[in-house]
Protein backbone atom coordinates (compact mmCIF):
# COMPACT_ATOMS: atom_id res chain seq x y z
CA UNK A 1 155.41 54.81 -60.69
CA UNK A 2 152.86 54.60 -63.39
CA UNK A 3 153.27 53.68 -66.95
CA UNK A 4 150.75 54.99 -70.04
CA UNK A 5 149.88 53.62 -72.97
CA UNK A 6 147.59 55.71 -75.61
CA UNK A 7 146.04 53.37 -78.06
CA UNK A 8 142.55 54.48 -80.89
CA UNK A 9 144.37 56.75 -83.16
CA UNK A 10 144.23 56.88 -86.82
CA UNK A 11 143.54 59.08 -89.76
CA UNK A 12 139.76 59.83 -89.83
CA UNK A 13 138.16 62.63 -92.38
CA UNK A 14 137.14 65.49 -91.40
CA UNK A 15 133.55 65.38 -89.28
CA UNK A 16 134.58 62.28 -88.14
CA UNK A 17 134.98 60.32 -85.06
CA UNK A 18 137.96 58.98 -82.99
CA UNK A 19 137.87 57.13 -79.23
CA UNK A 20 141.29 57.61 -77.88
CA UNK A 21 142.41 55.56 -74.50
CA UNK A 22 145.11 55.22 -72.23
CA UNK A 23 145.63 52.84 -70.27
CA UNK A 24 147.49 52.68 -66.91
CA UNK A 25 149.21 50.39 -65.09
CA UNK A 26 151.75 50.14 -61.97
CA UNK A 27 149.98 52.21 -59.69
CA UNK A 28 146.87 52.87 -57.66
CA UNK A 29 144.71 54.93 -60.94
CA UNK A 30 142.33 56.63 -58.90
CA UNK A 31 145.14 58.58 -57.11
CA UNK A 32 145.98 60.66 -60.21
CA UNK A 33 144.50 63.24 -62.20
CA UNK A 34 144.57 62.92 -65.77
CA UNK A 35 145.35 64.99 -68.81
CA UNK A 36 145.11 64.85 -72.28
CA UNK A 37 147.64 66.94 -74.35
CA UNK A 38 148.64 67.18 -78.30
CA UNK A 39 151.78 67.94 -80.36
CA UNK A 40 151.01 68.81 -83.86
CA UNK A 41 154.31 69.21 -86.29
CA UNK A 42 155.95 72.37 -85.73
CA UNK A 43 154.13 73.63 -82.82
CA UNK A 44 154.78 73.13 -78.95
CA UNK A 45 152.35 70.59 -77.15
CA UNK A 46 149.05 72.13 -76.12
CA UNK A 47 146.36 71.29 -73.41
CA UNK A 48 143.09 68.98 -74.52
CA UNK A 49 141.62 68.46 -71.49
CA UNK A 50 141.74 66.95 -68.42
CA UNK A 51 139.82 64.74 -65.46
CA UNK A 52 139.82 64.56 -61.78
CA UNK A 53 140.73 61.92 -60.16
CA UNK A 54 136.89 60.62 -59.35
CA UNK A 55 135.92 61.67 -62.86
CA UNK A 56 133.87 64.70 -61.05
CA UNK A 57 135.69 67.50 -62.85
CA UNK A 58 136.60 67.77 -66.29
CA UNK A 59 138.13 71.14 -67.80
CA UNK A 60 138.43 71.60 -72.05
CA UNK A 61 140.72 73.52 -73.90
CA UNK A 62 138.43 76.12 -76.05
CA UNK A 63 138.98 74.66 -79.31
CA UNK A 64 137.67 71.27 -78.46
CA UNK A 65 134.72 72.29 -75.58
CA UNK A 66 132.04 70.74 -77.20
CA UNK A 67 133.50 68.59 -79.64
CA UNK A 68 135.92 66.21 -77.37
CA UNK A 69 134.64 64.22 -74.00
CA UNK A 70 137.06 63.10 -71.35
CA UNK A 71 136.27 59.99 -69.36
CA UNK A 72 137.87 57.48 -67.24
CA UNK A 73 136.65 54.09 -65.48
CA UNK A 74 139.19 53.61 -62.48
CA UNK A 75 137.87 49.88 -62.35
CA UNK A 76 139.68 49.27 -66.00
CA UNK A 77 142.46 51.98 -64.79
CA UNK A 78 141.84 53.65 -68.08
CA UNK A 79 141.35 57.38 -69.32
CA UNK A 80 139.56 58.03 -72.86
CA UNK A 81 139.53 61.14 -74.92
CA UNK A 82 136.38 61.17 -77.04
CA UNK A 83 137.02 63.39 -80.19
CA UNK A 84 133.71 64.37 -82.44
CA UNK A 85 133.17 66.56 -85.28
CA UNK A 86 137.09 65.77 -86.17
CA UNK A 87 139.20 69.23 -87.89
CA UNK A 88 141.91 68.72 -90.03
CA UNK A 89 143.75 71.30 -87.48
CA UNK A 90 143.27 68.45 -84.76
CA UNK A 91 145.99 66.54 -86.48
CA UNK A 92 148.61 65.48 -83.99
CA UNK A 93 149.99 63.00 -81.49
CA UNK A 94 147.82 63.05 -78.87
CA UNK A 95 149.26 62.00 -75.05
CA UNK A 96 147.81 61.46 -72.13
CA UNK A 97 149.50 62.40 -68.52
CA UNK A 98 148.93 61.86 -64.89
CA UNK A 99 149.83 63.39 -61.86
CA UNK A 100 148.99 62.77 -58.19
CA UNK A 101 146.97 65.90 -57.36
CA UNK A 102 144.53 68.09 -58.70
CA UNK A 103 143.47 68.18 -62.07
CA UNK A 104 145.68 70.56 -64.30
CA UNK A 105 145.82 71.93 -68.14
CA UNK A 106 149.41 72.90 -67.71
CA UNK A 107 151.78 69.96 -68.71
CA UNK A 108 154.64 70.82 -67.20
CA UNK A 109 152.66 69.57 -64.04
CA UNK A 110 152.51 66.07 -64.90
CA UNK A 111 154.82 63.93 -64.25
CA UNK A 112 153.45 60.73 -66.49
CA UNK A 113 153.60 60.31 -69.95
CA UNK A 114 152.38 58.00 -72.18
CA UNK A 115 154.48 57.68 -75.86
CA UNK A 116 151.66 59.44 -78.02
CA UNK A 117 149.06 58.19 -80.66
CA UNK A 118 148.67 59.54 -83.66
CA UNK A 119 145.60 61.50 -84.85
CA UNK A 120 145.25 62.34 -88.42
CA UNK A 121 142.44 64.36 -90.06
CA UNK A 122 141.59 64.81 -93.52
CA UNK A 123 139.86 67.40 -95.67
């Protein structure tokens, strides 16, 4: 079993710049494909963006193509989420996820969670 732990989060104007990462621990990382997913007040979690397993592959949401990069280095068993050009609609708590198979932007496929990190974005 794997455990996750988000960690960069903050509150950041708007235009700005955020590094989120998550790290993993309590299983072998390059066996899982990793998400990112956010939960903004009022609204039901939504799909970031997410990385195979070798890094190869990486899939966006369309709201954040262009703006966000996802990462990982399976030496440090560690994911990062990247997030450029920040919105005041990209406030939320931002988790990551894993799962042991291919790469998916639907969460109810993951089966790791980490507890969240807050992203806040002013105007």
């Amino acid at each position: 079993q794997v455990q996750l732990v988000e960690s960069g989060g903050g509150l950041v104007q708007a235009g700005g710049s955020l590094r989120l990462s998550c790290a993993a621990s309590g299983g072998t990382f390059s066996n899982y494909a990793m998400g990112w997913f956010r939960q903004a007040p009022g609204k039901e979690r939504e799909f970031v963006a997410t990385i195979s397993r070798t890094g190869g592959t990486t899939y966006y949401a369309d709201n954040v193509k262009g703006r966000f990069t996802v990462s990982r280095d399976n030496a440090k068993n560690t994911v990062y989420l990247q997030l450029n050009s920040l919105r005041p609609e990209d406030t939320a708590v931002y988790y990551c996820a894993a799962r042991t198979a291919l790469s998916s932007k639907t969460a109810e496929d993951y089966r790791y969670w980490g507890q969240g990190t807050q992203v806040s974005v002013s105007s």
